[in-house]
Protein backbone atom coordinates (compact mmCIF):
# COMPACT_ATOMS: atom_id res chain seq x y z
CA UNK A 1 114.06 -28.03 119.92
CA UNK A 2 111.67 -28.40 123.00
CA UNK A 3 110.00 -31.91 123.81
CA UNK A 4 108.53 -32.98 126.88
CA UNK A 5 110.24 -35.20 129.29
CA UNK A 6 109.99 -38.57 129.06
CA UNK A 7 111.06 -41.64 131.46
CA UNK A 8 113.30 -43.94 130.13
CA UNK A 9 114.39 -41.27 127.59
CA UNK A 10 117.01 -43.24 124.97
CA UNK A 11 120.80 -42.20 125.50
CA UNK A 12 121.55 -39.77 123.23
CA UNK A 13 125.48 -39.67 123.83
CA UNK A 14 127.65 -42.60 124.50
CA UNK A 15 131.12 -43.66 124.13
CA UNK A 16 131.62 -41.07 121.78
CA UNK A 17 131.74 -38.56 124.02
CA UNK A 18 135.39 -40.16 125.39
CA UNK A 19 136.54 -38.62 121.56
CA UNK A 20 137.69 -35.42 121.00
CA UNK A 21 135.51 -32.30 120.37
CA UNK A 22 134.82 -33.28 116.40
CA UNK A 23 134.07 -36.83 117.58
CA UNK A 24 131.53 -35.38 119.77
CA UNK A 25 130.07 -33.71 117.71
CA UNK A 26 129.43 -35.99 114.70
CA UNK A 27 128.24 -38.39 117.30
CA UNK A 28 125.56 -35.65 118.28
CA UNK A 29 124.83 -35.63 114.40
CA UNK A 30 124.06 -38.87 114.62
CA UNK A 31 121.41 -38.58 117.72
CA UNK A 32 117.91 -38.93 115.53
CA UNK A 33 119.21 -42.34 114.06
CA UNK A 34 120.48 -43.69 117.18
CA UNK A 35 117.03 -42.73 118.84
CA UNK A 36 115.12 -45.13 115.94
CA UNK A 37 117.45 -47.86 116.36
CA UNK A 38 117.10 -47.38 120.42
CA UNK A 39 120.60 -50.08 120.46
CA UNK A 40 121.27 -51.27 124.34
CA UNK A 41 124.93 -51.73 123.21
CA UNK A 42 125.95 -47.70 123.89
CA UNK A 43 124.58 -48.31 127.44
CA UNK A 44 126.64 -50.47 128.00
CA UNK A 45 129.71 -49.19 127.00
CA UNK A 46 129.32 -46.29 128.79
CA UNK A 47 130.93 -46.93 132.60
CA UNK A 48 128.68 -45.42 135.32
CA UNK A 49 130.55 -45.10 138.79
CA UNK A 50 128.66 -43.77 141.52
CA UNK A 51 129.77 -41.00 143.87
CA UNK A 52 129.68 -42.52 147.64
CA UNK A 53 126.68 -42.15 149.30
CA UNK A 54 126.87 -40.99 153.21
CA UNK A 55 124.68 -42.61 155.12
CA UNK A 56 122.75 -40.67 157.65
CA UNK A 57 122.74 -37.34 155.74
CA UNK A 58 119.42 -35.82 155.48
CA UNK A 59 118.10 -34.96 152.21
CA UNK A 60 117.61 -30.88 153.06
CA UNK A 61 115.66 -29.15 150.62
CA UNK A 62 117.13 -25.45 151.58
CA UNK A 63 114.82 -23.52 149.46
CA UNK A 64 112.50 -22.53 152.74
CA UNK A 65 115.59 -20.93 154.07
CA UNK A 66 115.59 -16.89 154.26
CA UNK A 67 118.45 -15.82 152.43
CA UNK A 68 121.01 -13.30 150.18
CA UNK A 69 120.60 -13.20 146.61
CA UNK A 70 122.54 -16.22 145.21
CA UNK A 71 123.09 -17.50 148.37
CA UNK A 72 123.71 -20.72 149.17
CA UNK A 73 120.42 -21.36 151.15
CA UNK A 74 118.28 -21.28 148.18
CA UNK A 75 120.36 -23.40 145.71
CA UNK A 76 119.36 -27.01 147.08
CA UNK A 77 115.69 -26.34 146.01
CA UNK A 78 115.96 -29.26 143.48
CA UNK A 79 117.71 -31.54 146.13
CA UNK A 80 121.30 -33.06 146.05
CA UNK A 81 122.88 -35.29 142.78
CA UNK A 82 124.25 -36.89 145.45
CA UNK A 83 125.33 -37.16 149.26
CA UNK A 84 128.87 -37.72 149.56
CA UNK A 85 131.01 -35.00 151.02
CA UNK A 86 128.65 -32.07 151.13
CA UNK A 87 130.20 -28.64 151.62
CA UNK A 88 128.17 -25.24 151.76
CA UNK A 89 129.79 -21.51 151.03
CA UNK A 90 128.05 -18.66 150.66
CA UNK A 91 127.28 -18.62 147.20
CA UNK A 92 127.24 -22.41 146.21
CA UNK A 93 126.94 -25.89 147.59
CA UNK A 94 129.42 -28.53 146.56
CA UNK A 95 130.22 -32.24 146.85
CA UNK A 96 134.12 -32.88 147.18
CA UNK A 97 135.64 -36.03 145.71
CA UNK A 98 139.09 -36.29 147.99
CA UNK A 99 140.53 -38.77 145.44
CA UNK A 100 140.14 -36.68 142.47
CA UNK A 101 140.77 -33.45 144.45
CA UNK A 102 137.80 -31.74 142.86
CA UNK A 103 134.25 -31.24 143.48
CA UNK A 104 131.78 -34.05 142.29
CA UNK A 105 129.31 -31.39 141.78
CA UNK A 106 128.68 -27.61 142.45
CA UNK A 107 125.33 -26.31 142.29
CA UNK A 108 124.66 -22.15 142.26
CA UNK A 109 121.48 -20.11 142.39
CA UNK A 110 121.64 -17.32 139.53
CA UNK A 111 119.23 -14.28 139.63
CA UNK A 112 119.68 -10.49 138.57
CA UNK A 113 120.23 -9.82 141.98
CA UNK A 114 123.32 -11.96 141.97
CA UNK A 115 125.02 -11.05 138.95
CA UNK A 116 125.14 -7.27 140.48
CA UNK A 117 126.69 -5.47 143.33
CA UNK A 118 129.71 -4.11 144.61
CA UNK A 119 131.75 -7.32 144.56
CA UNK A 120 135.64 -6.78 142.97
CA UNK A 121 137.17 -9.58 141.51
CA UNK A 122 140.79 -7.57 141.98
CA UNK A 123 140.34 -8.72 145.88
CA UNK A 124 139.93 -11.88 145.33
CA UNK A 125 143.29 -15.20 145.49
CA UNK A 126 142.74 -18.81 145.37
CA UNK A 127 143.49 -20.23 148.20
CA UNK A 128 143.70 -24.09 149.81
CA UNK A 129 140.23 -25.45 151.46
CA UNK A 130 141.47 -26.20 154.93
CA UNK A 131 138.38 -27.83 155.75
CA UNK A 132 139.89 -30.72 153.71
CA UNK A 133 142.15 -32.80 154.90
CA UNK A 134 145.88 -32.02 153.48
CA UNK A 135 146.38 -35.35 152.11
CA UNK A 136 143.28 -34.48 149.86
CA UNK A 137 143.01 -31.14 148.89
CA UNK A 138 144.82 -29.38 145.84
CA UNK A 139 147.63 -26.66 146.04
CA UNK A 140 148.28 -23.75 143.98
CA UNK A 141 151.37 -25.60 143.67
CA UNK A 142 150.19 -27.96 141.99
CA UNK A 143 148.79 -26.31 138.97
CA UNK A 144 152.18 -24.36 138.73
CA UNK A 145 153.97 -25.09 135.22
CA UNK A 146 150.96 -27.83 134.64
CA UNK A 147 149.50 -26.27 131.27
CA UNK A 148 146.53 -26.02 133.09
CA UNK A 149 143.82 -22.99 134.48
CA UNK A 150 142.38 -23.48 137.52
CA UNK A 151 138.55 -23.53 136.11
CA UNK A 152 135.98 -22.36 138.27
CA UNK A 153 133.04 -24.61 138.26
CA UNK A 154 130.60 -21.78 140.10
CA UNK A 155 132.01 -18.95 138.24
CA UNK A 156 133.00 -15.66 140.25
CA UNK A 157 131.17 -13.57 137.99
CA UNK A 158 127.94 -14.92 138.95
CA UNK A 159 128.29 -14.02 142.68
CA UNK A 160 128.73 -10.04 142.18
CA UNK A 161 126.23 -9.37 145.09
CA UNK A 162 128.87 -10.08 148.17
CA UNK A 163 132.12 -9.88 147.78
CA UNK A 164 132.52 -13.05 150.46
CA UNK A 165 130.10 -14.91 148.27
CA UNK A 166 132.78 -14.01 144.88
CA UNK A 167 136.23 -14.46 147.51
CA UNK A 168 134.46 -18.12 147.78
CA UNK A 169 134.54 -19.39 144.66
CA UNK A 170 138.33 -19.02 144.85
CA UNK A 171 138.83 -22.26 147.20
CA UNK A 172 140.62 -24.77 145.13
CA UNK A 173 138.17 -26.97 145.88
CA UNK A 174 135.91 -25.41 143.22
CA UNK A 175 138.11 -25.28 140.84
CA UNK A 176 139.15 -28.01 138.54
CA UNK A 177 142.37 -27.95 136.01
CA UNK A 178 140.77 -26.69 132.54
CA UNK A 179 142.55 -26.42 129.49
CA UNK A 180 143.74 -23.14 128.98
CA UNK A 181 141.75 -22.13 125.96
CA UNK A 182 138.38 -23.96 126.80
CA UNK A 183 138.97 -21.96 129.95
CA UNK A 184 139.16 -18.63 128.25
CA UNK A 185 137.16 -18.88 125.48
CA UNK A 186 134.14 -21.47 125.07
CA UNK A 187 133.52 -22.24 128.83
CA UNK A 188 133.59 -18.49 129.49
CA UNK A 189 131.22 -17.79 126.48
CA UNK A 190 128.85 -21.04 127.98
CA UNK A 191 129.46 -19.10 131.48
CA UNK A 192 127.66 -15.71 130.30
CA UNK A 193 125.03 -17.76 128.26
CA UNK A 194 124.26 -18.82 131.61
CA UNK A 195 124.19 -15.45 133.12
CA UNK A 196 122.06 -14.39 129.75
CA UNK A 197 119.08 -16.83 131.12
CA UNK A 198 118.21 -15.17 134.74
CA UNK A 199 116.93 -12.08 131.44
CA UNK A 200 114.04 -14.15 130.85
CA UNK A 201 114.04 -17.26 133.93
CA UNK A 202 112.33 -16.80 137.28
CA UNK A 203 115.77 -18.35 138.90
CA UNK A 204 118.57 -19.97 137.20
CA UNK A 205 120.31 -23.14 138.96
CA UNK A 206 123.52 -24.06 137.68
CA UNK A 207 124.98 -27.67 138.76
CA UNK A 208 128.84 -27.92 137.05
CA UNK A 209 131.48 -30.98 137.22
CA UNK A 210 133.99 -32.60 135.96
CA UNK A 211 133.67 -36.15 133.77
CA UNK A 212 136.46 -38.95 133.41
CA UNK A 213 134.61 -40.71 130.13
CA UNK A 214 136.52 -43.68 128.08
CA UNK A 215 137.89 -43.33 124.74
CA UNK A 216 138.40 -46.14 121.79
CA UNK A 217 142.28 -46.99 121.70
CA UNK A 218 144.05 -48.63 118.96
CA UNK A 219 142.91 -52.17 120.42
CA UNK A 220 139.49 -51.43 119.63
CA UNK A 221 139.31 -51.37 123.57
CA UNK A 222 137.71 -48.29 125.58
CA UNK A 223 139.71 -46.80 128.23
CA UNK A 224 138.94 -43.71 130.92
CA UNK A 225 142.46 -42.46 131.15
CA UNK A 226 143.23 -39.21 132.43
CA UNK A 227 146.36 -37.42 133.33
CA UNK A 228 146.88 -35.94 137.24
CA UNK A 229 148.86 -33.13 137.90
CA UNK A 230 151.19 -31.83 140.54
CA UNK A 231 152.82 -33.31 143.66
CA UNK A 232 148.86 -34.13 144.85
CA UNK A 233 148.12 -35.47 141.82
CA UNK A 234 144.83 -33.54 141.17
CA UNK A 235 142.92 -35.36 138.32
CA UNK A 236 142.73 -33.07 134.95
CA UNK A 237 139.03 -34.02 133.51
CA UNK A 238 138.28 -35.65 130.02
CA UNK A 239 135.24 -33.37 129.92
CA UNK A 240 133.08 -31.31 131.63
CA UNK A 241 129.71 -31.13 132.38
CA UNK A 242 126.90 -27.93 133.06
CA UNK A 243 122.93 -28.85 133.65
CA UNK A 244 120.92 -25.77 133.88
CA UNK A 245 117.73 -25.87 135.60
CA UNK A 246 115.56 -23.18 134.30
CA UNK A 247 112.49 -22.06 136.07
CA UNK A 248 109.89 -20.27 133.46
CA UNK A 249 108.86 -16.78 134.54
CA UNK A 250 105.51 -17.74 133.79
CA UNK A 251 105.45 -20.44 136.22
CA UNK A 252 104.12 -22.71 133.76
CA UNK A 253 107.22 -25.54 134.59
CA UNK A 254 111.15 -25.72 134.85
CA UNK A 255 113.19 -26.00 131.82
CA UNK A 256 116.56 -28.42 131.64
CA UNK A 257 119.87 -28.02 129.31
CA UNK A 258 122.46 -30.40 129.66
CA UNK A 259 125.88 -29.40 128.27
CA UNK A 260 129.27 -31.96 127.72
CA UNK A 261 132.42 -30.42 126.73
CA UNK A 262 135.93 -31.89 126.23
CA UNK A 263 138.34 -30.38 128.13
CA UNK A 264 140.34 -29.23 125.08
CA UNK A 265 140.58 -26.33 123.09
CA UNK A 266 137.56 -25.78 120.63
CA UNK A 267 136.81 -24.04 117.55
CA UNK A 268 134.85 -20.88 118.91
CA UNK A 269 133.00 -21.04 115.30
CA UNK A 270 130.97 -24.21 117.10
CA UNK A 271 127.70 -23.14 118.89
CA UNK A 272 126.56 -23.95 121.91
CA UNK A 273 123.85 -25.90 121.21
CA UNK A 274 126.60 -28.18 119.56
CA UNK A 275 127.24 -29.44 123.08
CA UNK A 276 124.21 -30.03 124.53
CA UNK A 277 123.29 -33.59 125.61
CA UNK A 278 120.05 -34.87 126.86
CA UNK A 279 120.26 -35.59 131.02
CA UNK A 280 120.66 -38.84 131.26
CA UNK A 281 124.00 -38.57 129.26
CA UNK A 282 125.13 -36.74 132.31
CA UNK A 283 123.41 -38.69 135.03
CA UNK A 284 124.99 -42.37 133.57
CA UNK A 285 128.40 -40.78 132.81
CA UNK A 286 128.40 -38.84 136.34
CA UNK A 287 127.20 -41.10 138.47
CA UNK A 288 124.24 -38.63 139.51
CA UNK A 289 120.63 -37.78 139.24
CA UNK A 290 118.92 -35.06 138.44
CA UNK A 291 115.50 -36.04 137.44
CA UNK A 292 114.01 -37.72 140.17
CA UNK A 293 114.62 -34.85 142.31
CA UNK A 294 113.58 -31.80 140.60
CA UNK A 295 109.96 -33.99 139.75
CA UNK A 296 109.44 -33.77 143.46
CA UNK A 297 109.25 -29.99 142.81
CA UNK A 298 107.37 -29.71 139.52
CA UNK A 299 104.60 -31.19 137.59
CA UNK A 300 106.02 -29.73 134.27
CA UNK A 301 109.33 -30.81 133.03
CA UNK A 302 111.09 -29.70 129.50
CA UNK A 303 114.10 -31.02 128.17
CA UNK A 304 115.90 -28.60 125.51
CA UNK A 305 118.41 -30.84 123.43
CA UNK A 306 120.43 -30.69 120.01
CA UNK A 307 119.03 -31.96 117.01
């Protein structure tokens, strides 16, 4: 169901997203009465920590820029969630948390230009970012007998057009460890719903990250535990987020999704739309915005959430 945005929008998600997939999701079943009783008590159980902010960075808007289909020039139209860290690569633009040893954020430009070309995933490794410092950065090693994929966040299969811009998305630093099944099954079936949209979409943007949300423990307490893996100790996620930015073909407006999945194995029976979350779900549990930026850029602004 489409409804217009509104400010101050009521949290439709809280603590209950720390559960596991089924808590999720009867949570999300529980969205239209939480809305009526509008309770300020799941705001504040739900722990916002901020990424870093860099002082002295400009706030670009790249989206003047010439450049390649999907490339990374173009993808910053609707501003940065944040500051801190700020790498570019061909085909996406990323913000790097060194103490997690994953990206904050990566944001990619989709297109039907993009998703074709001459591109050959067979070429492609993962490889260490040496532009991070090695007490930071994640090894292949470190995923090694973890139980763990190494999830992209900007998928290869949306960079097709260059086969530098797919070899990218192979730096560990956009990758993030992903339960094996998620990885293979739902994510990847969320991944080509993506890819579905640039049918009927002007452009697609695609900003994907990790989460670290608290669950209820036996003491009635809420926690944000998470486990980290290998000898750099690279944080495995409680969940992960996707928030598509859809611009109409029309050019009536930009659309917005907002999608929170555990990082456990699923039931492939569940939809979708099961997951999806309104923004500000993902902006308090992230520690990012969205909103304010892409209003800059547009006077029309629809939110698509689960009823």
């Amino acid at each position: 169901m489409k409804r217009m945005w509104r400010t101050g929008a009521t949290l439709l998600v809280g603590a209950g997203l720390g559960a596991s997939a089924s808590r999720l999701l009867s949570v999300r079943g529980r969205e239209e009465e939480d809305e009526k009783d509008e309770s300020p008590g799941l705001l504040s159980r739900v722990p916002v920590v901020p990424v870093p902010m860099v002082l002295g960075v400009p706030s670009v808007h790249a989206a003047e820029l010439t450049v390649s289909p999907g490339g990374s020039g173009a993808v910053m139209k609707y501003g940065f969630p944040s500051l801190a860290h700020i790498k570019t690569r061909e085909s996406y633009v990323t913000s790097y948390d060194p103490r997690t040893r994953t990206a904050s954020w990566v944001i990619e430009s989709l297109n039907p230009a993009s998703l074709s070309g001459p591109s050959d995933r067979k070429y492609c490794d993962f490889k260490e970012d040496d532009s991070i410092h090695v007490f930071h950065r994640s090894t292949s090693a470190d995923y090694r007998g973890s139980g763990f994929d190494r999830g992209h966040l900007a998928a290869a299969a949306n960079h097709k057009w260059s086969q530098k811009a797919m070899e990218d998305t192979f730096y560990l630093s956009n990758v993030a460890p992903q339960n094996p099944h998620l990885n293979q099954n739902t994510w990847n079936h969320l991944e080509k719903f993506c890819r579905s949209l640039t049918r009927r979409h002007h452009n697609v943007y695609v900003c994907t990250g990790p989460l670290y949300l608290p669950r209820q423990e036996a003491d009635g307490k809420l926690y944000v535990r998470y486990q980290v893996i290998g000898r750099n100790h690279v944080a495995v996620p409680t969940h992960f987020f996707k928030v598509l930015i859809l611009e109409q073909a029309d050019g009536r407006g930009v659309e917005l999704r907002s999608y929170v999945l555990p990082n456990e194995p699923i039931d492939e029976k569940i939809p979708l739309e099961r997951f999806l979350v309104a923004i500000e779900t993902v902006e308090r549990a992230s520690g990012l915005l969205f909103v304010p930026n892409i209003m800059k850029r547009t006077s029309s602004l629809q939110a698509v959430t689960n009823r």
